[in-house]
C-alpha atoms as a PDB file:
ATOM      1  CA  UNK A   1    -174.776 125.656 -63.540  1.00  0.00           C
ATOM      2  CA  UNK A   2    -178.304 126.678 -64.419  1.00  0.00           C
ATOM      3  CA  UNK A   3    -179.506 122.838 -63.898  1.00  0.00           C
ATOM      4  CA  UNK A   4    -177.749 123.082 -60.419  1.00  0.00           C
ATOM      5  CA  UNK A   5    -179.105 126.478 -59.329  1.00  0.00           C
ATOM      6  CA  UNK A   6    -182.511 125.594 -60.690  1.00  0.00           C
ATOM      7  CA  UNK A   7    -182.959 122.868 -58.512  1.00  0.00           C
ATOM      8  CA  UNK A   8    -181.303 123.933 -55.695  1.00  0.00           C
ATOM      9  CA  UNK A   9    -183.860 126.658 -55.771  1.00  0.00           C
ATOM     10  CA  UNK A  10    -187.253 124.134 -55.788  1.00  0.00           C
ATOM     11  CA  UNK A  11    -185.650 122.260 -53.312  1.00  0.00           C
ATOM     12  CA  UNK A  12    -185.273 125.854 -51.000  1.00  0.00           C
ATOM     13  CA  UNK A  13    -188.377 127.138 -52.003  1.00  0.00           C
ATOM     14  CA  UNK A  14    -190.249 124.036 -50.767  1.00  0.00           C
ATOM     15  CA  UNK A  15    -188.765 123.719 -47.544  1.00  0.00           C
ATOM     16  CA  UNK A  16    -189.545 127.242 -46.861  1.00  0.00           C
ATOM     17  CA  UNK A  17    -192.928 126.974 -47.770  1.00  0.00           C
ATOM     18  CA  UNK A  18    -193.636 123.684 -45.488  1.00  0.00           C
ATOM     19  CA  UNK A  19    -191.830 125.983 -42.873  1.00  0.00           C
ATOM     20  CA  UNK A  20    -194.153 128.850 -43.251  1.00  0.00           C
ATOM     21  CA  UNK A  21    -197.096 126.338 -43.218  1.00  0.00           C
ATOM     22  CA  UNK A  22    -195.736 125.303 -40.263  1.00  0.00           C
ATOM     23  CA  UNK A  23    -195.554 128.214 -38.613  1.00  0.00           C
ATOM     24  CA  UNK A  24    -199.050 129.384 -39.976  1.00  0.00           C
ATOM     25  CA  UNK A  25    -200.719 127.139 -38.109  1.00  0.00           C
ATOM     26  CA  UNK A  26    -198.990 127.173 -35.366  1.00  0.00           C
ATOM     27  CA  UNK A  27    -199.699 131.079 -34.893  1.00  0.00           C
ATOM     28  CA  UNK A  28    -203.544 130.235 -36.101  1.00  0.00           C
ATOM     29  CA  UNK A  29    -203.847 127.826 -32.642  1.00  0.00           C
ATOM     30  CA  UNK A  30    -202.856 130.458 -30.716  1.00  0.00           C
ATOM     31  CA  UNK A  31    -204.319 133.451 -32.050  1.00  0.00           C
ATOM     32  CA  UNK A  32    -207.131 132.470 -34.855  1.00  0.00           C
ATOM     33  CA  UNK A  33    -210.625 133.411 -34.467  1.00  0.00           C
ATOM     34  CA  UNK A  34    -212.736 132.272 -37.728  1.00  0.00           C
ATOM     35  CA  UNK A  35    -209.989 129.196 -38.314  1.00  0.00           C
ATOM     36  CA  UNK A  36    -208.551 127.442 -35.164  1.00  0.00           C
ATOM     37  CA  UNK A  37    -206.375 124.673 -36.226  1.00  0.00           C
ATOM     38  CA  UNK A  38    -205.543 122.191 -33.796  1.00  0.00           C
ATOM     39  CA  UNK A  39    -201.966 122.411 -31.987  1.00  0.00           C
ATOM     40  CA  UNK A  40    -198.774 121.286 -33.381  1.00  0.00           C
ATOM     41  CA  UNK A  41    -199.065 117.818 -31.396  1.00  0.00           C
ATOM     42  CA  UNK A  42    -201.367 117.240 -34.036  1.00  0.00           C
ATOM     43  CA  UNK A  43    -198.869 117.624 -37.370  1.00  0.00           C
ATOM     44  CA  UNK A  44    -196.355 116.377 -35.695  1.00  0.00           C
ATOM     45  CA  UNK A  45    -195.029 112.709 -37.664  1.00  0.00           C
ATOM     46  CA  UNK A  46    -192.892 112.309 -34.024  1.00  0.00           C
ATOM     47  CA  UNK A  47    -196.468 112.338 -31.996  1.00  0.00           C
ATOM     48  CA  UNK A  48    -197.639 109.483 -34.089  1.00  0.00           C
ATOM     49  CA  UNK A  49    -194.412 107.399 -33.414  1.00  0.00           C
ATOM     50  CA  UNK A  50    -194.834 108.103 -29.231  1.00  0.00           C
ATOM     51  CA  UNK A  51    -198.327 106.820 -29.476  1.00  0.00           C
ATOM     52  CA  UNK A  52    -197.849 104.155 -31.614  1.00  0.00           C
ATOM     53  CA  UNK A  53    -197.410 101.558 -28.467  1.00  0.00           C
ATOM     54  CA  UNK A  54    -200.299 103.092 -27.139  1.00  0.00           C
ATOM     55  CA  UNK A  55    -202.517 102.667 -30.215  1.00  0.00           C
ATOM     56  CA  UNK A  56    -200.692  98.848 -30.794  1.00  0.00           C
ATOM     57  CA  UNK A  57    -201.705  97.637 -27.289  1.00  0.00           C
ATOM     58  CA  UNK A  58    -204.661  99.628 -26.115  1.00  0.00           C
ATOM     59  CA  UNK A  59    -206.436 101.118 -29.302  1.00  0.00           C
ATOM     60  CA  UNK A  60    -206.263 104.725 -28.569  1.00  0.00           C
ATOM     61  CA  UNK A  61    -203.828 107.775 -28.641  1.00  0.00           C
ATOM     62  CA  UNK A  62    -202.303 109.628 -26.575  1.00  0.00           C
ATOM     63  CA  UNK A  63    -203.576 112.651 -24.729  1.00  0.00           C
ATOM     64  CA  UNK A  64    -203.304 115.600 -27.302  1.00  0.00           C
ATOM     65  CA  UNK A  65    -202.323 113.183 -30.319  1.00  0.00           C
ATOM     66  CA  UNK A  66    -204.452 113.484 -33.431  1.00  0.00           C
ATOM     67  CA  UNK A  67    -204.757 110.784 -35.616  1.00  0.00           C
ATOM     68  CA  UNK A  68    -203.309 113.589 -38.530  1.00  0.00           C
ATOM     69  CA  UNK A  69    -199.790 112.613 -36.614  1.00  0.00           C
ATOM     70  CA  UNK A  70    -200.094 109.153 -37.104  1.00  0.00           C
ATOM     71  CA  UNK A  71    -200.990 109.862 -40.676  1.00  0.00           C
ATOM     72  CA  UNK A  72    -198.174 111.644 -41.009  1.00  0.00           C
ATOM     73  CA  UNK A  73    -195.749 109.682 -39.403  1.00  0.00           C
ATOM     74  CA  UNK A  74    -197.252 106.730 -41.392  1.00  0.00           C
ATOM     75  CA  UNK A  75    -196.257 108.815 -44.784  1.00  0.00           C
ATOM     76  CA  UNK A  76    -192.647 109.497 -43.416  1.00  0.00           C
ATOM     77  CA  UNK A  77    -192.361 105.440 -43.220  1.00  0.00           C
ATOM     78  CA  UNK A  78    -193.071 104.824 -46.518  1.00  0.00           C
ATOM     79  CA  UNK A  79    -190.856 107.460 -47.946  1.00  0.00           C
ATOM     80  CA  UNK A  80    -188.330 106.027 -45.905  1.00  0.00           C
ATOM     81  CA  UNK A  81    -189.027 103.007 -47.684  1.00  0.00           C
ATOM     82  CA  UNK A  82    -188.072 103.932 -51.076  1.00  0.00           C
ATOM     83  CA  UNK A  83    -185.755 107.259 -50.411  1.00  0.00           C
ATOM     84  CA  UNK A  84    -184.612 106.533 -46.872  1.00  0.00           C
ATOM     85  CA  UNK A  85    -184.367 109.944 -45.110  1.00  0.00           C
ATOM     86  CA  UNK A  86    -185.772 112.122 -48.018  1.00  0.00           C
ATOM     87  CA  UNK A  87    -188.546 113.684 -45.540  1.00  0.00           C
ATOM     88  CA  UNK A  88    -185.467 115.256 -43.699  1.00  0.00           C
ATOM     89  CA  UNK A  89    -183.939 116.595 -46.542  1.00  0.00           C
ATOM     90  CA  UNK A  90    -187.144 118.052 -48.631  1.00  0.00           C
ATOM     91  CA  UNK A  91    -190.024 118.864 -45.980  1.00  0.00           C
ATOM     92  CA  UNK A  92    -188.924 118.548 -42.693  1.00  0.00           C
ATOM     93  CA  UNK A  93    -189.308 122.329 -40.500  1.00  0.00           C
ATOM     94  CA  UNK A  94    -186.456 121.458 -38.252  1.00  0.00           C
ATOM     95  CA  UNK A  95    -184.386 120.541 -40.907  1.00  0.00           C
ATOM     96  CA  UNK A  96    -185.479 123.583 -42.854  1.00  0.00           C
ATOM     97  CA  UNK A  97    -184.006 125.992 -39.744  1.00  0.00           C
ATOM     98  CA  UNK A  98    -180.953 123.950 -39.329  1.00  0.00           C
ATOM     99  CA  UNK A  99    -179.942 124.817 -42.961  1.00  0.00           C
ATOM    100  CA  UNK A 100    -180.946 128.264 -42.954  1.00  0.00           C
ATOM    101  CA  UNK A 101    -178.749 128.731 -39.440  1.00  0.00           C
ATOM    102  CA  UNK A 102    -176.146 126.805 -41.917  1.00  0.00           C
ATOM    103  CA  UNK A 103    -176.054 129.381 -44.376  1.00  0.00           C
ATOM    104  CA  UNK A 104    -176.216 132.106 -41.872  1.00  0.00           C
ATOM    105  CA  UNK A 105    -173.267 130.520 -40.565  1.00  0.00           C
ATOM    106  CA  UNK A 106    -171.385 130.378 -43.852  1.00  0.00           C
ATOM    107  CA  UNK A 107    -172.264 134.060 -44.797  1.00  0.00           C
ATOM    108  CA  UNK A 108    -170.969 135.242 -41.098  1.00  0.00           C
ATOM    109  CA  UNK A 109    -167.532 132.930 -41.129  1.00  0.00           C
ATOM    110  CA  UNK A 110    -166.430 132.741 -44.812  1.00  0.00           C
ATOM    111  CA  UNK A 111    -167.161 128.958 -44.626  1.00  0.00           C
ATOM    112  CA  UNK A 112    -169.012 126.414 -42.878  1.00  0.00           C
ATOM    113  CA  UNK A 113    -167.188 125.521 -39.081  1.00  0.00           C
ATOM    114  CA  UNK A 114    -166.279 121.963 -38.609  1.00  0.00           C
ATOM    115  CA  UNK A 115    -167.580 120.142 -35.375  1.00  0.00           C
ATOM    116  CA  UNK A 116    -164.913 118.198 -33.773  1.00  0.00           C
ATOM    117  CA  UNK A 117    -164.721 114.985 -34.417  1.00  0.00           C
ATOM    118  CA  UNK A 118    -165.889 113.115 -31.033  1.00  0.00           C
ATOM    119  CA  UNK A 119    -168.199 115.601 -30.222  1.00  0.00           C
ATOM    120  CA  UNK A 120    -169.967 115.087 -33.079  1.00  0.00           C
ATOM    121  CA  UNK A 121    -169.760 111.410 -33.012  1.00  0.00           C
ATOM    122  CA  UNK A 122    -171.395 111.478 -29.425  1.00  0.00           C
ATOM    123  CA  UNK A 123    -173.678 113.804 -30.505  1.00  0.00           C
ATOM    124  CA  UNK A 124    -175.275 112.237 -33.455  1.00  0.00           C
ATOM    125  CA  UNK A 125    -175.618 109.258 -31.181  1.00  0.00           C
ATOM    126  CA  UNK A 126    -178.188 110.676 -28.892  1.00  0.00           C
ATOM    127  CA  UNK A 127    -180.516 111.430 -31.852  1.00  0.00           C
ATOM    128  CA  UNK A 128    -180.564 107.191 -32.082  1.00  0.00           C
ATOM    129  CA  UNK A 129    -181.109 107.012 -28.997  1.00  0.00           C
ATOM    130  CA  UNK A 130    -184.347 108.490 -28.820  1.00  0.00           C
ATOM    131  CA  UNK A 131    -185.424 107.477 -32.008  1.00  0.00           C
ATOM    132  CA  UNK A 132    -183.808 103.899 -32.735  1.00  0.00           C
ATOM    133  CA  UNK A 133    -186.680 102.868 -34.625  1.00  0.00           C
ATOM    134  CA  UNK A 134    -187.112 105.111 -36.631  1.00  0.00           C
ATOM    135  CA  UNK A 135    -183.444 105.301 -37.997  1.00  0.00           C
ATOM    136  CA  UNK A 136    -183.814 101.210 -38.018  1.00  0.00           C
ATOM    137  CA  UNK A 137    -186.629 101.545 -40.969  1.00  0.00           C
ATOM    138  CA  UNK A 138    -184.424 104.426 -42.486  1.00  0.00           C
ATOM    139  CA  UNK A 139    -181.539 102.381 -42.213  1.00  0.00           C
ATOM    140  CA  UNK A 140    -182.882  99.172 -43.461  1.00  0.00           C
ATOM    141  CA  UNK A 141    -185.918  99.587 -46.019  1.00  0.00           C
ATOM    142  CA  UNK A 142    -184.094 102.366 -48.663  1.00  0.00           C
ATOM    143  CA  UNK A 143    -184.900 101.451 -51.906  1.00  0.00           C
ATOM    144  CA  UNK A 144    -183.107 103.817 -54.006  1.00  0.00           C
ATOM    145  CA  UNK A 145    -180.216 105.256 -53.101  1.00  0.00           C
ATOM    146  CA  UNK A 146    -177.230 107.837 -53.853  1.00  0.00           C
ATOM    147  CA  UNK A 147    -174.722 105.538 -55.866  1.00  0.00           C
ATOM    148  CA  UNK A 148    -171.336 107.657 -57.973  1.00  0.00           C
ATOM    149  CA  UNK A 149    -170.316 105.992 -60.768  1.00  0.00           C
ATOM    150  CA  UNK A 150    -166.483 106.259 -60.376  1.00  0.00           C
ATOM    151  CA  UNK A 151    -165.899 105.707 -64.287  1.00  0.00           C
ATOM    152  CA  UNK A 152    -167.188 109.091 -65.011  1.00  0.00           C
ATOM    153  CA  UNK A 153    -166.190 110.827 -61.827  1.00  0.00           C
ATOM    154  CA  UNK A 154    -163.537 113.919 -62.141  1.00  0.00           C
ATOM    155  CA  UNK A 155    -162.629 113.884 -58.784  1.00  0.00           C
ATOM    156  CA  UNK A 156    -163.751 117.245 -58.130  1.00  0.00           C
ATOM    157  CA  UNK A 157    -165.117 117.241 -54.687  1.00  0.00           C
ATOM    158  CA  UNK A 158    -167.866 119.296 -55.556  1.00  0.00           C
ATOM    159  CA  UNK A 159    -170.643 116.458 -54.404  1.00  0.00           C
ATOM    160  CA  UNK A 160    -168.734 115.980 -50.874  1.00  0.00           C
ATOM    161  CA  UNK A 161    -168.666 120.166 -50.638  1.00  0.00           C
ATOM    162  CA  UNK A 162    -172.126 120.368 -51.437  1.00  0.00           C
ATOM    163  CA  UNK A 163    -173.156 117.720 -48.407  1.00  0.00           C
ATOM    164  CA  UNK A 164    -174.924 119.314 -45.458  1.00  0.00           C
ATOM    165  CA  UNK A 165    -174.053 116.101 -42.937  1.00  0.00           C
ATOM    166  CA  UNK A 166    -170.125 116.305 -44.793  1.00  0.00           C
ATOM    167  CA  UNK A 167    -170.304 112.829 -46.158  1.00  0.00           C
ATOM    168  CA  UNK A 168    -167.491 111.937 -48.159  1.00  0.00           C
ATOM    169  CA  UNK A 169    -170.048 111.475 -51.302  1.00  0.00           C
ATOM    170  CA  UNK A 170    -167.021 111.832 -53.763  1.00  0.00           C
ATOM    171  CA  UNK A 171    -164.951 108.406 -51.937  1.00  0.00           C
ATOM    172  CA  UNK A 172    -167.518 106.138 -52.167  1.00  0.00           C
ATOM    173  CA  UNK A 173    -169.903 104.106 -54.165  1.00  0.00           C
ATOM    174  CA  UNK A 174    -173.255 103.958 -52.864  1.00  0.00           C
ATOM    175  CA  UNK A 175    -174.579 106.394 -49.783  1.00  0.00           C
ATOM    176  CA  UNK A 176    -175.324 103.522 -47.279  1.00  0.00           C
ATOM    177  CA  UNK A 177    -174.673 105.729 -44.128  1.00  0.00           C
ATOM    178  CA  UNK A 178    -177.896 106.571 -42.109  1.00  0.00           C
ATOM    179  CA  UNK A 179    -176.821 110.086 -41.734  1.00  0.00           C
ATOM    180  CA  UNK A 180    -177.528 110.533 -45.496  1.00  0.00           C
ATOM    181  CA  UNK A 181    -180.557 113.011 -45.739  1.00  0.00           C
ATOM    182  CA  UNK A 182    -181.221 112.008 -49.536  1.00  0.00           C
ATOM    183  CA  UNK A 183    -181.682 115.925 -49.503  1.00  0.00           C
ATOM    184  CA  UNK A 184    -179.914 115.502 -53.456  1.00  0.00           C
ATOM    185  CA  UNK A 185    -177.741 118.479 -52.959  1.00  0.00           C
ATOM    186  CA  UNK A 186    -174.575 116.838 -53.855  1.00  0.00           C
ATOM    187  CA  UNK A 187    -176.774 114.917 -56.932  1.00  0.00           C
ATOM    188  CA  UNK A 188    -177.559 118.552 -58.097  1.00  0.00           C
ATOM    189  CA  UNK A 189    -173.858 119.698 -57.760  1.00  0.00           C
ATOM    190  CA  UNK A 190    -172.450 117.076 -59.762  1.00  0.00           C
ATOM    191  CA  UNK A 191    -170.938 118.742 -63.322  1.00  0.00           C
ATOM    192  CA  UNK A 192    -170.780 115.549 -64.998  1.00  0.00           C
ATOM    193  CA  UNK A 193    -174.285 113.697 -66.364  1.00  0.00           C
ATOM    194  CA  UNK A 194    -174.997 110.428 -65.074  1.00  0.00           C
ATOM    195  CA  UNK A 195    -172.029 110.135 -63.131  1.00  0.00           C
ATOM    196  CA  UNK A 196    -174.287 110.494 -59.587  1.00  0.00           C
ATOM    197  CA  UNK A 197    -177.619 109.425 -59.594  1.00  0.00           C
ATOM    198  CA  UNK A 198    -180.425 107.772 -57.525  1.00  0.00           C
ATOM    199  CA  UNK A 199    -181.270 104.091 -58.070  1.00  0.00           C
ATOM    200  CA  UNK A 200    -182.227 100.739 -56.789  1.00  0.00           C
ATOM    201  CA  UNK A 201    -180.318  97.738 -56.351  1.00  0.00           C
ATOM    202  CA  UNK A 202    -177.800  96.891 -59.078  1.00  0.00           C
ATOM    203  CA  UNK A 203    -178.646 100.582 -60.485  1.00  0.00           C
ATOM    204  CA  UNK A 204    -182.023  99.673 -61.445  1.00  0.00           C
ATOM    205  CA  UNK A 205    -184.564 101.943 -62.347  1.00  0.00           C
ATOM    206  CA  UNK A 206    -182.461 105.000 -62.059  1.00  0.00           C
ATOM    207  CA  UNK A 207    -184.321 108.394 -60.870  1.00  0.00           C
ATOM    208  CA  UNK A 208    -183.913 111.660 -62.640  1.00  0.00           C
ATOM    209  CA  UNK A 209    -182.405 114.375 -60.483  1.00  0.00           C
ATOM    210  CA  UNK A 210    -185.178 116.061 -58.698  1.00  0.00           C
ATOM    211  CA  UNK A 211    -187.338 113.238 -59.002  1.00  0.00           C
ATOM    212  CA  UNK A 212    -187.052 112.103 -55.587  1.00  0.00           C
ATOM    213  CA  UNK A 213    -187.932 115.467 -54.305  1.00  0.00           C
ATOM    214  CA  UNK A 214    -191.403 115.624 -56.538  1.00  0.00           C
ATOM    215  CA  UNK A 215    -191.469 111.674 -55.592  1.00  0.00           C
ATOM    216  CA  UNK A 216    -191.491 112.542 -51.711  1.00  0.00           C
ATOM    217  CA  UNK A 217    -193.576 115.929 -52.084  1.00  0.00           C
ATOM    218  CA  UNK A 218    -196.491 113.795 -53.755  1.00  0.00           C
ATOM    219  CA  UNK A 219    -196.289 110.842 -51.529  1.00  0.00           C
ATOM    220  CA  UNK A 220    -196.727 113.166 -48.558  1.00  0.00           C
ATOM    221  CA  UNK A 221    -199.598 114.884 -50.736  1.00  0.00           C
ATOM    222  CA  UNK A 222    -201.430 111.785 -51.810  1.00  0.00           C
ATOM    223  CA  UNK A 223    -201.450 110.362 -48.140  1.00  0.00           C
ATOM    224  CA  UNK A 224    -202.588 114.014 -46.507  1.00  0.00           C
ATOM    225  CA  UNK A 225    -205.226 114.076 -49.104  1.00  0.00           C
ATOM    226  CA  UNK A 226    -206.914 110.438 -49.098  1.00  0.00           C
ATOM    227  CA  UNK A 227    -207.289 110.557 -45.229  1.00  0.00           C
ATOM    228  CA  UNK A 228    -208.846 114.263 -45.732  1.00  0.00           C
ATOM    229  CA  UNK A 229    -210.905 113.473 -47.694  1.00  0.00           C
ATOM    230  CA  UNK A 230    -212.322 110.408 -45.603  1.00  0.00           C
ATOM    231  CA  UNK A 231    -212.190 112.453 -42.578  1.00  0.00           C
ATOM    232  CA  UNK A 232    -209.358 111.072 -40.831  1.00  0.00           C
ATOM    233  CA  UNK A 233    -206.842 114.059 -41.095  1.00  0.00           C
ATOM    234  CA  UNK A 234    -207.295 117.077 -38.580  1.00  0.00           C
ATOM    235  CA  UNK A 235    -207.276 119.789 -39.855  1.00  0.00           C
ATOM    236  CA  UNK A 236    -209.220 121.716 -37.552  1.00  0.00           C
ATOM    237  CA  UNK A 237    -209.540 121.728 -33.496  1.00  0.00           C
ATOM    238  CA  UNK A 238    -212.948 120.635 -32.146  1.00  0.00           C
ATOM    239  CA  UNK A 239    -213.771 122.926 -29.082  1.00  0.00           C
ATOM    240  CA  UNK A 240    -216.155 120.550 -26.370  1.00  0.00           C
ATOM    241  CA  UNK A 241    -219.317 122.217 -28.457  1.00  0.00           C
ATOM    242  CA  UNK A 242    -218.146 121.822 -31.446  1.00  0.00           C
ATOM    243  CA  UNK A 243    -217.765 118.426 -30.500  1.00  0.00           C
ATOM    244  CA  UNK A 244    -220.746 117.535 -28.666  1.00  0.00           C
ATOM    245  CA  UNK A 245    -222.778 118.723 -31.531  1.00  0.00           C
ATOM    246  CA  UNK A 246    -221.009 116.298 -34.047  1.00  0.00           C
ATOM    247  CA  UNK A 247    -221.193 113.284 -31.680  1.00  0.00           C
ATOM    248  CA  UNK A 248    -223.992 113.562 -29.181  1.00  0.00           C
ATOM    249  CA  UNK A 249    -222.153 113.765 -26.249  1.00  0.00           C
ATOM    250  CA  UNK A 250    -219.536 115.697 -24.331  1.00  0.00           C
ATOM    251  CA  UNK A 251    -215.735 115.059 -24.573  1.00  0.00           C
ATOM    252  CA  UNK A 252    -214.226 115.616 -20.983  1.00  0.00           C
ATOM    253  CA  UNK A 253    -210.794 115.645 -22.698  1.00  0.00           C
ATOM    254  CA  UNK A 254    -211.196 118.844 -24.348  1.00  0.00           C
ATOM    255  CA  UNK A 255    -211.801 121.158 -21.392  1.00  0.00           C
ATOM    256  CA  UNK A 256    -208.705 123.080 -21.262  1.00  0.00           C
ATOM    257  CA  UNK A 257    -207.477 126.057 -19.515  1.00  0.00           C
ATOM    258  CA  UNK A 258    -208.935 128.392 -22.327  1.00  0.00           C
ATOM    259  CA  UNK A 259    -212.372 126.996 -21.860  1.00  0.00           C
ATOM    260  CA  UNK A 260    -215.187 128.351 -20.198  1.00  0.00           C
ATOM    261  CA  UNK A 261    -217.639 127.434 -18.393  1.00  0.00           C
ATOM    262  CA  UNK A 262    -220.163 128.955 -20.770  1.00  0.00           C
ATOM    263  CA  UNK A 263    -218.783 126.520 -23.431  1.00  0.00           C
ATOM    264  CA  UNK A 264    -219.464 123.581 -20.732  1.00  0.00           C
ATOM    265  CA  UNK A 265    -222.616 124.415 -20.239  1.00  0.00           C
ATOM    266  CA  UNK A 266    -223.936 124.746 -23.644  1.00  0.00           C
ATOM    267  CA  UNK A 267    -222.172 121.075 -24.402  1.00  0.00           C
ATOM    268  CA  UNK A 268    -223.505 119.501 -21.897  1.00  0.00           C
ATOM    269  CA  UNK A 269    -227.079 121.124 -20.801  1.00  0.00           C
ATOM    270  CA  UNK A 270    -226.223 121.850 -17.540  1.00  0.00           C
ATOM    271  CA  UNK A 271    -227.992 125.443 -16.157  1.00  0.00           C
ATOM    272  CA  UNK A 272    -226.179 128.288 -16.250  1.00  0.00           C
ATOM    273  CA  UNK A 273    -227.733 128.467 -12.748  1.00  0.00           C
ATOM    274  CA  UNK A 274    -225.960 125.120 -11.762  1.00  0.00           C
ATOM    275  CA  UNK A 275    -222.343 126.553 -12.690  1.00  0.00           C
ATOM    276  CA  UNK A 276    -222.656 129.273 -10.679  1.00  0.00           C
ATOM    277  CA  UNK A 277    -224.032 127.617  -7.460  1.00  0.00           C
ATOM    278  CA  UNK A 278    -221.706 125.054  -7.453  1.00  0.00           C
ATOM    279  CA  UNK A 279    -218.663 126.862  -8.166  1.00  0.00           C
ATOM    280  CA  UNK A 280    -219.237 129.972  -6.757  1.00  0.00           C
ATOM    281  CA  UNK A 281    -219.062 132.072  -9.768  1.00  0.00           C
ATOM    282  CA  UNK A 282    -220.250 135.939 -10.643  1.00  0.00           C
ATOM    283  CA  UNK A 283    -222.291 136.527 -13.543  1.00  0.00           C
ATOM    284  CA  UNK A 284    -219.131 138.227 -15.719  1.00  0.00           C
ATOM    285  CA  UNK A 285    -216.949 135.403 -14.822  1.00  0.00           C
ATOM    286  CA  UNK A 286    -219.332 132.670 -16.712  1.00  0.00           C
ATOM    287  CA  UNK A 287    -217.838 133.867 -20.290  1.00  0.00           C
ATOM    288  CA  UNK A 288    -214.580 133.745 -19.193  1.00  0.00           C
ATOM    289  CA  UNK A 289    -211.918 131.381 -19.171  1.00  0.00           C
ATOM    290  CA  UNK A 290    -211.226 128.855 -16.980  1.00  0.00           C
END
């Protein structure tokens, strides 16, 4: 029960701290002064896979998409690769809110409410819908994978209880449904050792318990670091200065409602004077935004 609780815990604590990051820098956009991070577009994985024809067919991104999103959503691939939908159930924000509205819901009711059964097969249909390909690599390319070994299994249900998405975990052999989250909850519930674990084909090169969610967390961190460190991550938002300075020349793209014409005019050497002609402008109304 300690073993269970324990990492039950890590798993909680780290989805609440990628939440809070989230949110962070989300309220840092909006309201930072010294650091001004760029908007959420930009840490999005989701933005990277909508610009991804884009980028494939005409070499650039998206208007607001940072490369940091298709970094990211380049990172979710290959975890999807080896632990199928483990970003969803160890670091995805989203996912992080659905569970805590979960519990909420379990501490309010006395247990968790059962969707009916067509509505919820319609519904989890739409979320293929508009993302087909990425459920097709989650689908497909899973290396390792929840697998019960029903030699040593009790038959106590607690691995199918334990399932956010209610998968019968405890009636089956190997989790080969997409809707697995490979969030190990019902691999941490499990009373009986080696009786569910994670590994490849054949049950080779079987995974410890919370290995695939320190396997996930440092893939994510390896990826976010290497392209920091060679500049391709954004981490912060370059205002039309900030960016003329770095490259010479003025982006047009990043004039935005909250930009003013001051900040135009010191980008691109145009007059003061020339502003206020042209548009008609007083001499308070130069500093403010647009």
């Amino acid at each position: 029960m300690k073993r269970i609780k324990k990492n039950n815990l890590i798993r909680l604590l780290l989805l609440l701290a990628v939440l809070a990051g989230s949110t962070l820098l989300g309220l840092l956009h909006q309201y930072g002064i010294v650091v001004k991070p760029p908007g959420v577009d930009a840490f999005c994985p989701f933005g990277g896979l909508e610009s991804l024809y884009a980028l494939l067919t005409k070499g650039v991104l998206l208007r607001r998409i940072a490369w940091s999103s298709v970094i990211l959503f380049t990172a979710v691939l290959l975890t999807a690769v080896f632990f199928r939908r483990s970003f969803c159930g160890h670091l995805c924000p989203l996912g992080t809110l659905q569970e805590l509205f979960g519990m909420l819901g379990n501490k309010l009711f006395g247990k968790r409410l059962p969707v009916p059964g067509k509505i919820d097969n319609y519904g989890r249909l739409l979320k293929y819908a508009v993302l087909v390909g990425f459920i097709f690599f989650t689908w497909r390319l899973g290396w390792f994978r929840v697998r019960r070994n029903s030699d040593s299994c009790i038959d106590c249900g607690a691995c199918a209880t334990a399932c956010p998405v209610d998968i019968p975990v405890d009636q089956i052999t190997e989790a080969r449904t997409s809707e697995c989250l490979n969030c190990s909850l019902c691999v941490y519930a499990c009373p009986v050792e080696d009786t569910l674990v994670y590994s490849g084909p054949g049950k080779r090169g079987r995974l410890g318990q919370s290995a695939v969610l320190w396997l996930t967390l440092c893939l994510f961190a390896a990826v976010i670091a290497v392209t920091t460190v060679t500049r391709q991550f954004t981490w912060a938002q370059y205002t039309i200065v900030s960016e003329a300075r770095r490259k010479g020349k003025v982006n047009t793209g990043l004039i935005k409602g909250s930009t003013t014409f001051k900040e135009i005019s010191i980008a691109s050497g145009i007059p003061k004077e020339a502003f206020m002609d042209v548009f008609g402008i007083r001499e308070d109304e130069f500093s403010m935004r647009i």
